[in-house]
PDB file of N, CA and C in Angstrom:
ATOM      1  N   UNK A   1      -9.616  29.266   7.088  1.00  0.00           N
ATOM      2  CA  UNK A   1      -8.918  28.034   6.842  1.00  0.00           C
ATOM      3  C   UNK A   1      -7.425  28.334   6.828  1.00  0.00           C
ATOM      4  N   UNK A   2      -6.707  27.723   7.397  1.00  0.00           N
ATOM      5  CA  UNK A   2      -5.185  27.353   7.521  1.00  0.00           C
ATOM      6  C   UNK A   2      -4.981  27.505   6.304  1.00  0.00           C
ATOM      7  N   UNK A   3      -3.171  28.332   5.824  1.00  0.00           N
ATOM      8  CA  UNK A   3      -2.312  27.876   4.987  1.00  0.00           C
ATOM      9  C   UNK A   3      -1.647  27.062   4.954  1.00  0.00           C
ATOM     10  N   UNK A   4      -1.082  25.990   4.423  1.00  0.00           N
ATOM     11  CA  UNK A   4      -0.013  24.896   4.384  1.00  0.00           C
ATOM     12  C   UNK A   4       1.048  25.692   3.471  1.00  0.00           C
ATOM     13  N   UNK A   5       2.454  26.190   3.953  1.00  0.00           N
ATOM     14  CA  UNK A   5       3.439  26.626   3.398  1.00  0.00           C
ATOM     15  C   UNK A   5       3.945  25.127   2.848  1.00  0.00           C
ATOM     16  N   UNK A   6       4.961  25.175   2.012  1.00  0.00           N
ATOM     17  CA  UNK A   6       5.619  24.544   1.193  1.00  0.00           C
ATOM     18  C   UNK A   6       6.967  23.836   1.951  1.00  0.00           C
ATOM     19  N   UNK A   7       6.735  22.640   1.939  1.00  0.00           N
ATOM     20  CA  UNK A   7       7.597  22.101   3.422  1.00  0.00           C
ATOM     21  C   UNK A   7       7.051  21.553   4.528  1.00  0.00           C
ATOM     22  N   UNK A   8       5.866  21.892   4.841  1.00  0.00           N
ATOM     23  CA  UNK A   8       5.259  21.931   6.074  1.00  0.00           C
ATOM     24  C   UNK A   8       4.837  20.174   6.434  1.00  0.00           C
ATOM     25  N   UNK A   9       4.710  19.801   7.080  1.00  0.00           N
ATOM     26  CA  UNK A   9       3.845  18.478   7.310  1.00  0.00           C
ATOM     27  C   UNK A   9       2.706  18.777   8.154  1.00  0.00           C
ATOM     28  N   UNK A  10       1.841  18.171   7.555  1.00  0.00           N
ATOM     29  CA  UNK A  10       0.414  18.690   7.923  1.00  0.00           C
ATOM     30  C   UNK A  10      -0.040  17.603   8.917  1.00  0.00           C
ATOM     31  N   UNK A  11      -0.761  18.113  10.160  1.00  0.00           N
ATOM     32  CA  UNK A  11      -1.488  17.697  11.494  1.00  0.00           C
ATOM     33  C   UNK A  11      -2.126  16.466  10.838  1.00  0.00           C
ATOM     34  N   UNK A  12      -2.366  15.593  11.544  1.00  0.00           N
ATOM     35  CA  UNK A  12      -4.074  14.615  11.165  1.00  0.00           C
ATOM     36  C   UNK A  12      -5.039  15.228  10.839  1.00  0.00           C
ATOM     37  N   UNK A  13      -4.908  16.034  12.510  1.00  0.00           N
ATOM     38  CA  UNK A  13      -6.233  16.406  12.974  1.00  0.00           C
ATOM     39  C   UNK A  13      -6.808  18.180  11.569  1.00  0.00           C
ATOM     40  N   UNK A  14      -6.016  18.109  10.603  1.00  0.00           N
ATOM     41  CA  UNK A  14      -6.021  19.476  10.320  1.00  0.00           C
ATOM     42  C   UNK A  14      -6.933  18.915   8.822  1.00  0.00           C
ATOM     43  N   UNK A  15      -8.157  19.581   8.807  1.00  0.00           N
ATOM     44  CA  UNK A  15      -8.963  19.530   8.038  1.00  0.00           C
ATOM     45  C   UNK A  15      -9.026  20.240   6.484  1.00  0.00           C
ATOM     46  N   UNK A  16      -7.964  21.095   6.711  1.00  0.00           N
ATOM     47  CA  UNK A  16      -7.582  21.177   4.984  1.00  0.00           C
ATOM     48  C   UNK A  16      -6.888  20.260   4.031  1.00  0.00           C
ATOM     49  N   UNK A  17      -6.458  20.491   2.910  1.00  0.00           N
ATOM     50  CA  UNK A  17      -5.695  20.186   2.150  1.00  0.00           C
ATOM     51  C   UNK A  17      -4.193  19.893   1.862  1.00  0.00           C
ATOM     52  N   UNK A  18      -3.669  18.957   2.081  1.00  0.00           N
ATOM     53  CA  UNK A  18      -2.258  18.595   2.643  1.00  0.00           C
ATOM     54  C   UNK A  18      -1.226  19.270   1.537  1.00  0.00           C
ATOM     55  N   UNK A  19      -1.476  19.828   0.779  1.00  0.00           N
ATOM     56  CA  UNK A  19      -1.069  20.032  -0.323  1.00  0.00           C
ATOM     57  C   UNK A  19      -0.537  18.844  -1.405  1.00  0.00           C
ATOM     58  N   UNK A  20       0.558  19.196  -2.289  1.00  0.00           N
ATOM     59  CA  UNK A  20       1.022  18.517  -3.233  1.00  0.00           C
ATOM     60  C   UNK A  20       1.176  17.154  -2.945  1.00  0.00           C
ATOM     61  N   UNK A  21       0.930  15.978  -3.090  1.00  0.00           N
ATOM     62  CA  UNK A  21       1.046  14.588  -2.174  1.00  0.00           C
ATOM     63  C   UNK A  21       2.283  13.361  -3.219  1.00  0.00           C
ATOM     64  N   UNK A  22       3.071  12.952  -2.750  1.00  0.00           N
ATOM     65  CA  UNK A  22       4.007  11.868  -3.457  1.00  0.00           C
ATOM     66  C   UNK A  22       2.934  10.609  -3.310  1.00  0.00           C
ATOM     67  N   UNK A  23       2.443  10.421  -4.357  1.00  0.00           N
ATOM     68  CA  UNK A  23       2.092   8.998  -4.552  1.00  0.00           C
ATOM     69  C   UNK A  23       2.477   7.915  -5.321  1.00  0.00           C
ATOM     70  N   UNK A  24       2.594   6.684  -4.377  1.00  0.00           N
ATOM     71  CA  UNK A  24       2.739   5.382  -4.846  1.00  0.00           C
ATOM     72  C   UNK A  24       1.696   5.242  -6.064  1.00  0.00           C
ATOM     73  N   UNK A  25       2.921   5.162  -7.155  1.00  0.00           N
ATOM     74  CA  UNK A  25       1.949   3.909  -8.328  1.00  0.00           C
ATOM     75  C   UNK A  25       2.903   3.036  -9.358  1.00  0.00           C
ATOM     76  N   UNK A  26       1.832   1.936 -10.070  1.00  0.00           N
ATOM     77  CA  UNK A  26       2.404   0.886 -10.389  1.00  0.00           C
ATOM     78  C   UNK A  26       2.064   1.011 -11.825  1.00  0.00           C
ATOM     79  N   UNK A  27       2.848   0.394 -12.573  1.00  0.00           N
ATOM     80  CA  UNK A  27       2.748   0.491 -14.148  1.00  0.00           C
ATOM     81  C   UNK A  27       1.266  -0.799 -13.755  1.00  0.00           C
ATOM     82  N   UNK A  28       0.822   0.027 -15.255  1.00  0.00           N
ATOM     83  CA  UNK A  28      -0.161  -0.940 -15.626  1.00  0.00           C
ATOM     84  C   UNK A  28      -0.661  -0.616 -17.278  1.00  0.00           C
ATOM     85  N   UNK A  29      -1.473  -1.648 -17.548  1.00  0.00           N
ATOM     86  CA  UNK A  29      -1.323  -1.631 -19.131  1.00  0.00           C
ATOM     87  C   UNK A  29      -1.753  -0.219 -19.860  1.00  0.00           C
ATOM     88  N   UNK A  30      -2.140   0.729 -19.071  1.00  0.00           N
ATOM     89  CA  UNK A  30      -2.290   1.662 -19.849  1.00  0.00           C
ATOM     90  C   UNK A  30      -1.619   3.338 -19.342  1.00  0.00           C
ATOM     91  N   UNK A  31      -0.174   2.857 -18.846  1.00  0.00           N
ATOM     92  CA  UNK A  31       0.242   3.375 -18.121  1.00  0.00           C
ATOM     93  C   UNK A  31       0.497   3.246 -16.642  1.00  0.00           C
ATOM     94  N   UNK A  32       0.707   4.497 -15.756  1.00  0.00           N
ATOM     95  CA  UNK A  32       0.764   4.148 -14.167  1.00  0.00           C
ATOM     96  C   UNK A  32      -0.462   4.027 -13.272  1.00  0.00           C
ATOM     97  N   UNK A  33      -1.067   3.347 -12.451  1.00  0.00           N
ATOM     98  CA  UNK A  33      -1.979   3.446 -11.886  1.00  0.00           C
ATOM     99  C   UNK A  33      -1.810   3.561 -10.434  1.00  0.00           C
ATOM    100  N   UNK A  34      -2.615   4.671  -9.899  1.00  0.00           N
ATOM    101  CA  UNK A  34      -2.052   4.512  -8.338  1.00  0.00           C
ATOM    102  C   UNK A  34      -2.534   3.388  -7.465  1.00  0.00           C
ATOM    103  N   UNK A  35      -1.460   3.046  -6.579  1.00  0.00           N
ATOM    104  CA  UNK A  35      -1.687   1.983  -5.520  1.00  0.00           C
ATOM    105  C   UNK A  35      -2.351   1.939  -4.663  1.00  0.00           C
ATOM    106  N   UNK A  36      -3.491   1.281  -4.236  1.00  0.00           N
ATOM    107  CA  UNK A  36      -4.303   1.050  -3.314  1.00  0.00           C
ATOM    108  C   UNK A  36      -4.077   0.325  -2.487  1.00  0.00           C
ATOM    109  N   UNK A  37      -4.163   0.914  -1.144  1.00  0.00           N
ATOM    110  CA  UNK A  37      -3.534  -0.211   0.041  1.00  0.00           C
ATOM    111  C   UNK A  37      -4.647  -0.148   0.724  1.00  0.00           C
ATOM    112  N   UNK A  38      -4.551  -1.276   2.394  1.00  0.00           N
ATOM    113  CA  UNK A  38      -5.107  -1.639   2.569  1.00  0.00           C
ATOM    114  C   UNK A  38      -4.852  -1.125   4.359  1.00  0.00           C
ATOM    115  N   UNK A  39      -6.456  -0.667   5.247  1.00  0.00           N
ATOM    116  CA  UNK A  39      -5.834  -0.163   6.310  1.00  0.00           C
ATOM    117  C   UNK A  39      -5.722  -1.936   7.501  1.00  0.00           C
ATOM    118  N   UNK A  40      -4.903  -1.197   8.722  1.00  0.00           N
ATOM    119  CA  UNK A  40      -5.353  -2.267   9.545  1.00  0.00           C
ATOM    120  C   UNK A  40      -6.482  -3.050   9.409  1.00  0.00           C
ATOM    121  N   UNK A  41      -7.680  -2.563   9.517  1.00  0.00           N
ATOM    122  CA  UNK A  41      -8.870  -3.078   9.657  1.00  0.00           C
ATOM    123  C   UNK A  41      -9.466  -3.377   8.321  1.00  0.00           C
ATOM    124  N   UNK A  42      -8.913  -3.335   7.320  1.00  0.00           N
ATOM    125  CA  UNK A  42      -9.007  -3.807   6.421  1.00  0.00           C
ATOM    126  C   UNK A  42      -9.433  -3.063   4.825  1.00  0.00           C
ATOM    127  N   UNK A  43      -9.844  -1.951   5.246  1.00  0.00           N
ATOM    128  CA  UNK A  43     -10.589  -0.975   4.638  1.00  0.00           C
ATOM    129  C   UNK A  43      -9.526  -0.344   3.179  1.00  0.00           C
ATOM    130  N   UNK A  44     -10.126  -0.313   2.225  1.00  0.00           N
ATOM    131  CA  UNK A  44      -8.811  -0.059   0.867  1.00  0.00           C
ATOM    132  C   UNK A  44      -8.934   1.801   1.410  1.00  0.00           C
ATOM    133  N   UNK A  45      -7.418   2.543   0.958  1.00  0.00           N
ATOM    134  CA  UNK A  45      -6.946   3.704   0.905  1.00  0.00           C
ATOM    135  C   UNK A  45      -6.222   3.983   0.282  1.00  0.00           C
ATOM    136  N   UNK A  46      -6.584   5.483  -0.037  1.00  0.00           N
ATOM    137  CA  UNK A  46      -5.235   5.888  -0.978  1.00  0.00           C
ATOM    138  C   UNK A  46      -4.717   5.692  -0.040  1.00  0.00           C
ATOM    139  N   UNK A  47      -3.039   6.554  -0.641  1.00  0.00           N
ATOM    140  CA  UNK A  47      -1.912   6.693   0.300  1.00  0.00           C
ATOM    141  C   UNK A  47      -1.325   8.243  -0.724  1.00  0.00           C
ATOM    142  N   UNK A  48      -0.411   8.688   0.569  1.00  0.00           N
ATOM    143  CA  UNK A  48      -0.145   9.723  -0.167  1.00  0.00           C
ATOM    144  C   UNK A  48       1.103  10.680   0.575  1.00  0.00           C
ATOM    145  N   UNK A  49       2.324  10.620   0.534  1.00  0.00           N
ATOM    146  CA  UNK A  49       2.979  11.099   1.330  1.00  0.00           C
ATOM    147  C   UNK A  49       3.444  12.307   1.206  1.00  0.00           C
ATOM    148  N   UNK A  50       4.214  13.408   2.192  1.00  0.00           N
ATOM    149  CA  UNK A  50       4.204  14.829   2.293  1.00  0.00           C
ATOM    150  C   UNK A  50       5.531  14.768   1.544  1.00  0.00           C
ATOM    151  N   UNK A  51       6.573  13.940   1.759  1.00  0.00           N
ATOM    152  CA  UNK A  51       7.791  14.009   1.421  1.00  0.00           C
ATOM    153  C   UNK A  51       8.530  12.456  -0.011  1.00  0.00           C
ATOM    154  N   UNK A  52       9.394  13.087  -0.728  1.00  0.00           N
ATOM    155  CA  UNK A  52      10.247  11.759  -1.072  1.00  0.00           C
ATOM    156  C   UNK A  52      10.545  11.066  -0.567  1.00  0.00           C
ATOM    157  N   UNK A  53      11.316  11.854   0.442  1.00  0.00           N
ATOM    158  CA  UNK A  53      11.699  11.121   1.445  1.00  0.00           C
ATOM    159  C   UNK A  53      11.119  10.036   2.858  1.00  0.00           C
ATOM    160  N   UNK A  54       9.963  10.339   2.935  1.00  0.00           N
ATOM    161  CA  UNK A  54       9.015   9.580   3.929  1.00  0.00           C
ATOM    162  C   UNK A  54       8.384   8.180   2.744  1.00  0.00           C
ATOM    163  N   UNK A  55       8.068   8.380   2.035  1.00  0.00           N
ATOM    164  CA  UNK A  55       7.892   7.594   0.782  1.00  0.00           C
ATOM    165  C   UNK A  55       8.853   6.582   0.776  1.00  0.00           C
ATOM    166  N   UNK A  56      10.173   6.699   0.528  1.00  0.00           N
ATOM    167  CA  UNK A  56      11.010   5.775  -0.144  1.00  0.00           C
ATOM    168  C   UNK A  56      11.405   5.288   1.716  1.00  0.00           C
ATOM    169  N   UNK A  57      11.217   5.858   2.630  1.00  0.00           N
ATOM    170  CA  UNK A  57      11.507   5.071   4.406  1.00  0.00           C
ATOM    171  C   UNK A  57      10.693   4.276   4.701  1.00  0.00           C
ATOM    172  N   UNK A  58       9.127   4.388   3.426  1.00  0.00           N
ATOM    173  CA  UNK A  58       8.247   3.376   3.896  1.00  0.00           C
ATOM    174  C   UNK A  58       8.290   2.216   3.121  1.00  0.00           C
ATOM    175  N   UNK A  59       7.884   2.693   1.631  1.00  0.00           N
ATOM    176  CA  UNK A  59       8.040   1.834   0.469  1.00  0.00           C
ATOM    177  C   UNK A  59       9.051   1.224   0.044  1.00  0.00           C
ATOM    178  N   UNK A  60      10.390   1.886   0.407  1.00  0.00           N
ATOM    179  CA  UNK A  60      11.539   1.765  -0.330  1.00  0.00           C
ATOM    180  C   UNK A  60      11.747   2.665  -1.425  1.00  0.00           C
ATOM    181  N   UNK A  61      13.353   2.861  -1.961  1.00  0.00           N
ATOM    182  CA  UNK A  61      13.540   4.124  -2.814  1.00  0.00           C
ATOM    183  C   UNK A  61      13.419   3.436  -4.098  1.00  0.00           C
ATOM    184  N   UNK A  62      12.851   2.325  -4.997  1.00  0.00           N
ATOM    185  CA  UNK A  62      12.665   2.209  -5.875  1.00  0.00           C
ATOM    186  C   UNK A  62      11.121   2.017  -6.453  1.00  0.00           C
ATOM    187  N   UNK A  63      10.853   2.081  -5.370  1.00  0.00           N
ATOM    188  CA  UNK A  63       9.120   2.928  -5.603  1.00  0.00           C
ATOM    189  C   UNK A  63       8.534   4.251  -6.243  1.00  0.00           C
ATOM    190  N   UNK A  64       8.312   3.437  -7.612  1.00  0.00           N
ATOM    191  CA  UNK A  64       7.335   5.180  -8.255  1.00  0.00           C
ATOM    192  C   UNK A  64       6.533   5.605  -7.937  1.00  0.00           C
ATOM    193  N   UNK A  65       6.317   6.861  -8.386  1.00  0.00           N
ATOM    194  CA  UNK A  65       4.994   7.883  -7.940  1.00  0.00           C
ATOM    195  C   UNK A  65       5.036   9.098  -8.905  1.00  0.00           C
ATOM    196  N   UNK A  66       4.174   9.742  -8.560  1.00  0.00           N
ATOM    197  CA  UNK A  66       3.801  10.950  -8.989  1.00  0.00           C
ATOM    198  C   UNK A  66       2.992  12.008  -8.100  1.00  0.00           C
ATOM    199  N   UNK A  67       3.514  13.266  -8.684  1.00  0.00           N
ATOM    200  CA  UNK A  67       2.685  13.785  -7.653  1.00  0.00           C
ATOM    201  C   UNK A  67       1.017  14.346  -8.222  1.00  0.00           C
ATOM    202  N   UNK A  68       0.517  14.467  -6.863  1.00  0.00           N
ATOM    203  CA  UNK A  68      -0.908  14.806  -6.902  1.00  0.00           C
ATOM    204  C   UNK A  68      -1.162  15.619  -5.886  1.00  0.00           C
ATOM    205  N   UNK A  69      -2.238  16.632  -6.228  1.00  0.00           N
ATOM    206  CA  UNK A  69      -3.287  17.525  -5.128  1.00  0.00           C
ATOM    207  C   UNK A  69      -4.047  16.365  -4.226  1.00  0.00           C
ATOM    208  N   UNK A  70      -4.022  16.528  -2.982  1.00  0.00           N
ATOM    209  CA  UNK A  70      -5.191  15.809  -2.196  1.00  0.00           C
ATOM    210  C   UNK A  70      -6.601  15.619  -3.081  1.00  0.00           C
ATOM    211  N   UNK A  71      -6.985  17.030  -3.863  1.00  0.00           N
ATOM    212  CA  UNK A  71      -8.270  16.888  -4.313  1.00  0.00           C
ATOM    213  C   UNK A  71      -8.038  15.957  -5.646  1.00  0.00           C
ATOM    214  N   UNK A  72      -7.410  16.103  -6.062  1.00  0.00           N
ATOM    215  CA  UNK A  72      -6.721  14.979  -7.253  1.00  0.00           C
ATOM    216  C   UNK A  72      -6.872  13.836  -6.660  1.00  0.00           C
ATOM    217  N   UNK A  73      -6.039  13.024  -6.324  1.00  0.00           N
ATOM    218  CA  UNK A  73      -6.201  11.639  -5.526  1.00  0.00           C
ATOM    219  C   UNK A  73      -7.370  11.686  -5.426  1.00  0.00           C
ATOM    220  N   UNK A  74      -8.095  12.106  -4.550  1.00  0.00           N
ATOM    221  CA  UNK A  74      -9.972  11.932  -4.423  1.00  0.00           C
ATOM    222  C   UNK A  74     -10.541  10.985  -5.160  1.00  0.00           C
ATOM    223  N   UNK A  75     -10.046  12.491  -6.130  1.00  0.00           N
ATOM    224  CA  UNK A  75     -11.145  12.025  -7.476  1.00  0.00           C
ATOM    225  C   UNK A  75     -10.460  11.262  -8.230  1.00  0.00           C
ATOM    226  N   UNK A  76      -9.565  10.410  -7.807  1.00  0.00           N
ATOM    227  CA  UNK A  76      -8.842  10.027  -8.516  1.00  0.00           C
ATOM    228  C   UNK A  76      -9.371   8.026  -8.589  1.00  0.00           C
ATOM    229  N   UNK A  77      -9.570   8.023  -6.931  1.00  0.00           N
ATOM    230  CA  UNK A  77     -10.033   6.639  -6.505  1.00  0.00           C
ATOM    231  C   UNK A  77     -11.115   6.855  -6.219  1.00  0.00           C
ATOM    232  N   UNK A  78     -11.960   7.736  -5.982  1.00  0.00           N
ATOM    233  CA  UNK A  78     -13.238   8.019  -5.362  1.00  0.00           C
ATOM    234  C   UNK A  78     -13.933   6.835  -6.755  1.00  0.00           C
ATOM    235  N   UNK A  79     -14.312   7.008  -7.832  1.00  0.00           N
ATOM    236  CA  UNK A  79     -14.816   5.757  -8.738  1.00  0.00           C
ATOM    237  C   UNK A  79     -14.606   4.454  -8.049  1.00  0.00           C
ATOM    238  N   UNK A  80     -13.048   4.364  -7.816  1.00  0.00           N
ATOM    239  CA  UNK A  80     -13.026   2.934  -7.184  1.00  0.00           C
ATOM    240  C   UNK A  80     -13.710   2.341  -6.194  1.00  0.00           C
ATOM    241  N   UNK A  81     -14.568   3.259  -5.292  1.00  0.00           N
ATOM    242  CA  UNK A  81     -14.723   3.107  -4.059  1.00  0.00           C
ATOM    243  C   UNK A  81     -14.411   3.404  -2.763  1.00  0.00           C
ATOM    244  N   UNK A  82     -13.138   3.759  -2.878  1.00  0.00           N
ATOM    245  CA  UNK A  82     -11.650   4.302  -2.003  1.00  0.00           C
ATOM    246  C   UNK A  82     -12.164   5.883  -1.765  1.00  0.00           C
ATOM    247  N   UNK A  83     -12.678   5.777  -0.595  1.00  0.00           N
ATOM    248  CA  UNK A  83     -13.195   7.424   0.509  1.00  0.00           C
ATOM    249  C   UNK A  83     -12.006   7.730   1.052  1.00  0.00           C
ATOM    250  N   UNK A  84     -10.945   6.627   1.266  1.00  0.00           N
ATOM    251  CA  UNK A  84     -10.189   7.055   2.563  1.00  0.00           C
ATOM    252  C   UNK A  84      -8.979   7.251   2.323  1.00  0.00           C
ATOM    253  N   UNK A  85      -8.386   8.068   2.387  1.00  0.00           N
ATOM    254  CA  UNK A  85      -6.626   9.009   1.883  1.00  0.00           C
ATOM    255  C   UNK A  85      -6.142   9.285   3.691  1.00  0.00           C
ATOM    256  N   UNK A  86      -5.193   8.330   3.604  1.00  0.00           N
ATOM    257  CA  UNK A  86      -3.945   7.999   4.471  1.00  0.00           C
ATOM    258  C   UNK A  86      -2.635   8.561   3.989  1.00  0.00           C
ATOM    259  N   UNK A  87      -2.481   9.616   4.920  1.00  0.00           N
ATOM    260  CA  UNK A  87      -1.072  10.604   4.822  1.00  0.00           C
ATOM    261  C   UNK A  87      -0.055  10.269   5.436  1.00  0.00           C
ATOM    262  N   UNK A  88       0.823   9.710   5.067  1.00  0.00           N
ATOM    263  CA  UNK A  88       2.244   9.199   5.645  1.00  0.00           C
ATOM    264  C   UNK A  88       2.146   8.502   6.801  1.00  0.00           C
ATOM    265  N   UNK A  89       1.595   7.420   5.817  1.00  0.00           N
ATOM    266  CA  UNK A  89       1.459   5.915   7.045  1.00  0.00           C
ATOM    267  C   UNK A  89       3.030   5.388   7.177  1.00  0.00           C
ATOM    268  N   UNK A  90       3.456   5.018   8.488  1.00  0.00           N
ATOM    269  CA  UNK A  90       4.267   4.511   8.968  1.00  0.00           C
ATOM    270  C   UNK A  90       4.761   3.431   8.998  1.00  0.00           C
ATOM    271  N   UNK A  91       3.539   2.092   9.274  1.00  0.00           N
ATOM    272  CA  UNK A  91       3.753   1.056   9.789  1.00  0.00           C
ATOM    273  C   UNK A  91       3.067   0.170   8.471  1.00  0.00           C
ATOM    274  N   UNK A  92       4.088  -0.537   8.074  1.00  0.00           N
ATOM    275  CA  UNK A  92       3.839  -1.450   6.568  1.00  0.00           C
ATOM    276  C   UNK A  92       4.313  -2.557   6.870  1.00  0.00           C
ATOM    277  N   UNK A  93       3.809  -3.848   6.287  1.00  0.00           N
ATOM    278  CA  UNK A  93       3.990  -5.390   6.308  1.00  0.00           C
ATOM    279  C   UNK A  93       5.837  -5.212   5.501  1.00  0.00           C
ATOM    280  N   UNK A  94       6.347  -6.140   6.235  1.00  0.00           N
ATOM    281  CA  UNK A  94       7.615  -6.371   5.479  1.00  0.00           C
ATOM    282  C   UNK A  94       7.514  -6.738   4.462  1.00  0.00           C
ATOM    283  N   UNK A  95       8.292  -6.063   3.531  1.00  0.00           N
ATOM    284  CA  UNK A  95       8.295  -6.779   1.677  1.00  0.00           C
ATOM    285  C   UNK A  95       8.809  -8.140   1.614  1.00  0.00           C
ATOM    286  N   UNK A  96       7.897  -8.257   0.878  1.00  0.00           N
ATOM    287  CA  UNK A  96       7.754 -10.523   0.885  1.00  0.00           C
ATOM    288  C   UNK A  96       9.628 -10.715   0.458  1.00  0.00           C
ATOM    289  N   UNK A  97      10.024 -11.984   1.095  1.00  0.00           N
ATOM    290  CA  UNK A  97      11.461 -12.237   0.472  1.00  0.00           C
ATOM    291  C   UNK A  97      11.239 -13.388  -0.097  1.00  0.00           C
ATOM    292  N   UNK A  98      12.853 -13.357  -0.597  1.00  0.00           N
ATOM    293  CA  UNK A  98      12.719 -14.734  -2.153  1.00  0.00           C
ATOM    294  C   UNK A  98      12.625 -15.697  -2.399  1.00  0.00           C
ATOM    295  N   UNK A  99      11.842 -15.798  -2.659  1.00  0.00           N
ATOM    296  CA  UNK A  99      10.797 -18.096  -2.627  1.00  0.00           C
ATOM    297  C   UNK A  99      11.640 -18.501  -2.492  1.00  0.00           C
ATOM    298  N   UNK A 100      11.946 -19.647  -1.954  1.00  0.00           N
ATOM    299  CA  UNK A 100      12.258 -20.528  -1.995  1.00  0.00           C
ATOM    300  C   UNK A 100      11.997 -22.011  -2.163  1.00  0.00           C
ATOM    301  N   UNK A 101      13.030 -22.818  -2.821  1.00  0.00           N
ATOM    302  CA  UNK A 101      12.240 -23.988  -3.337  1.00  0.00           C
ATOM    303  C   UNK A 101      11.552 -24.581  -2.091  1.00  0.00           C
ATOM    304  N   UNK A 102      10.419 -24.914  -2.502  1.00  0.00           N
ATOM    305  CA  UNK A 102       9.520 -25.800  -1.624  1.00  0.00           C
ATOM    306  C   UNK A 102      10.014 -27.261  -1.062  1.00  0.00           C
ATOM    307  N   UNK A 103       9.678 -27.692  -0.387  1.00  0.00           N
ATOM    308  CA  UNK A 103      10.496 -28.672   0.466  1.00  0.00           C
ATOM    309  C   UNK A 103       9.803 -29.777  -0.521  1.00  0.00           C
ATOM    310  N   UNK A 104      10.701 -31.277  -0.814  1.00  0.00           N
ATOM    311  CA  UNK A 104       9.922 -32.053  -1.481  1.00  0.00           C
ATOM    312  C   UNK A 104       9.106 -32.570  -1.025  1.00  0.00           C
ATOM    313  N   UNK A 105       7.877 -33.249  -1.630  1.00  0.00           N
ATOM    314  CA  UNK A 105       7.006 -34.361  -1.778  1.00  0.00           C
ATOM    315  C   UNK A 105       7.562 -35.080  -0.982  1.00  0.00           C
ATOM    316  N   UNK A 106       6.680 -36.148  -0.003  1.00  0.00           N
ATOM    317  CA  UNK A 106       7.023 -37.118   0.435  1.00  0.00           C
ATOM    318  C   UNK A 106       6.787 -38.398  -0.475  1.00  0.00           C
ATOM    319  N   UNK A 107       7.350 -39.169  -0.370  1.00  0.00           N
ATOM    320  CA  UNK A 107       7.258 -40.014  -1.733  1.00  0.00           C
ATOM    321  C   UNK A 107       5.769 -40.855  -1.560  1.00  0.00           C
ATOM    322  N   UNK A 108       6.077 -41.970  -2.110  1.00  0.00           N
ATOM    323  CA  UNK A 108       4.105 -43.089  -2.089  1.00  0.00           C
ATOM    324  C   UNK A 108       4.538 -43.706  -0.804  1.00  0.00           C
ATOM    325  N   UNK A 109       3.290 -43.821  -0.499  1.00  0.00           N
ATOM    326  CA  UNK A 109       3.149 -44.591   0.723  1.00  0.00           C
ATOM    327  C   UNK A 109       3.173 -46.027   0.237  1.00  0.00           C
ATOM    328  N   UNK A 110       4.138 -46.800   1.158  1.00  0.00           N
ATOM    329  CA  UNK A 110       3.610 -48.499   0.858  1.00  0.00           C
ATOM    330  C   UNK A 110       2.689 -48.662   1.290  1.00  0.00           C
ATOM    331  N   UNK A 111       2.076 -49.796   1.647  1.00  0.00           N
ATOM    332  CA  UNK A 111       1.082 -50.473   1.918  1.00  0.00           C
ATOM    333  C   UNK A 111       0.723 -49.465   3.244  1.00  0.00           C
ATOM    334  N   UNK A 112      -0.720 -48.892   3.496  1.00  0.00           N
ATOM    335  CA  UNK A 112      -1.436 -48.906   5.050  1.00  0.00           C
ATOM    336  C   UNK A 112      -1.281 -49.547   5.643  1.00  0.00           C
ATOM    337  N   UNK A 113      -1.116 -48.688   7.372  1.00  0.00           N
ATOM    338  CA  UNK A 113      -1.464 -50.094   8.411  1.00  0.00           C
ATOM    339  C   UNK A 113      -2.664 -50.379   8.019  1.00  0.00           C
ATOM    340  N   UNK A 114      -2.747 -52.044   8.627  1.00  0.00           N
ATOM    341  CA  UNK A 114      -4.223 -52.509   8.651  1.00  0.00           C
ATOM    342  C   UNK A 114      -4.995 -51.850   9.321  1.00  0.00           C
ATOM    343  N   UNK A 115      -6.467 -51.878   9.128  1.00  0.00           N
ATOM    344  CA  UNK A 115      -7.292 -51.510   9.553  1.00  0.00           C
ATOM    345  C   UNK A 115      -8.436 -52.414  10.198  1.00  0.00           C
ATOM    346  N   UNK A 116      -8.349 -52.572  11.558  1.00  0.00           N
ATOM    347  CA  UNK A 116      -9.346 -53.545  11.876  1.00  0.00           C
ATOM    348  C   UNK A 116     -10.730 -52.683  12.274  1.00  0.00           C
ATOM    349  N   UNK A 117     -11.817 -53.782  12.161  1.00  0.00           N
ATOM    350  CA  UNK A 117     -13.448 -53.242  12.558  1.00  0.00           C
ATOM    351  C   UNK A 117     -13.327 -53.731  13.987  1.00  0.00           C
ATOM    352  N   UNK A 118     -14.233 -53.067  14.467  1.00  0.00           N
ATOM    353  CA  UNK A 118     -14.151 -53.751  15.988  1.00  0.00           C
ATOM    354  C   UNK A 118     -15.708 -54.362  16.531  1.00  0.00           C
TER     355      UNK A 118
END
């Protein structure tokens, strides 16, 4: 089995252990919980990136995390259901922008046209 030196970015196709992983997570009431996303096809995944820096180019830099072992994460969502750990996904939905007020109500209708039977 392959070494992964410290630095390295690891293949797809490479069947070991990516090493140390930056993961996305979100406060939650009993602390941070990691984020579960969602693939193209719909399927929930971890996520888990090689770098800070690839992290905060996807998520943005005010995105927390922590780090974790690949085998960590696993077992981390494996309870949840979540088999599938996605390593420095690229391509993310644009972050939603800021509501805006909704257009008004159209007011009451007067009277209907008539309605004839035929």
């Amino acid at each position: 089995m392959a070494e992964l030196r410290y630095g390295e970015d690891p293949e797809p196709s490479d069947p070991f252990p990516a090493g140390p992983l930056y993961v996305p997570v979100r406060p939650g009431p009993f602390g941070y919980a990691a984020r579960i996303f969602r693939t193209p096809l719909g399927d929930r995944t971890a996520v888990g990136f090689t770098s800070e820096r690839r992290l905060a180019a996807t998520l943005g830099a005010g995105q927390a995390w922590i780090r974790l072992a690949e085998p960590a994460l696993r077992a981390l969502t494996a309870p949840l259901g979540v088999t599938v750990l996605t390593l420095d996904p690229q391509f993310t939905a644009p972050a939603p922008g800021p509501v805006s007020d909704p257009a008004p109500a159209p007011g009451p209708v007067s009277d209907p046209a008539p309605v004839f039977a035929a």
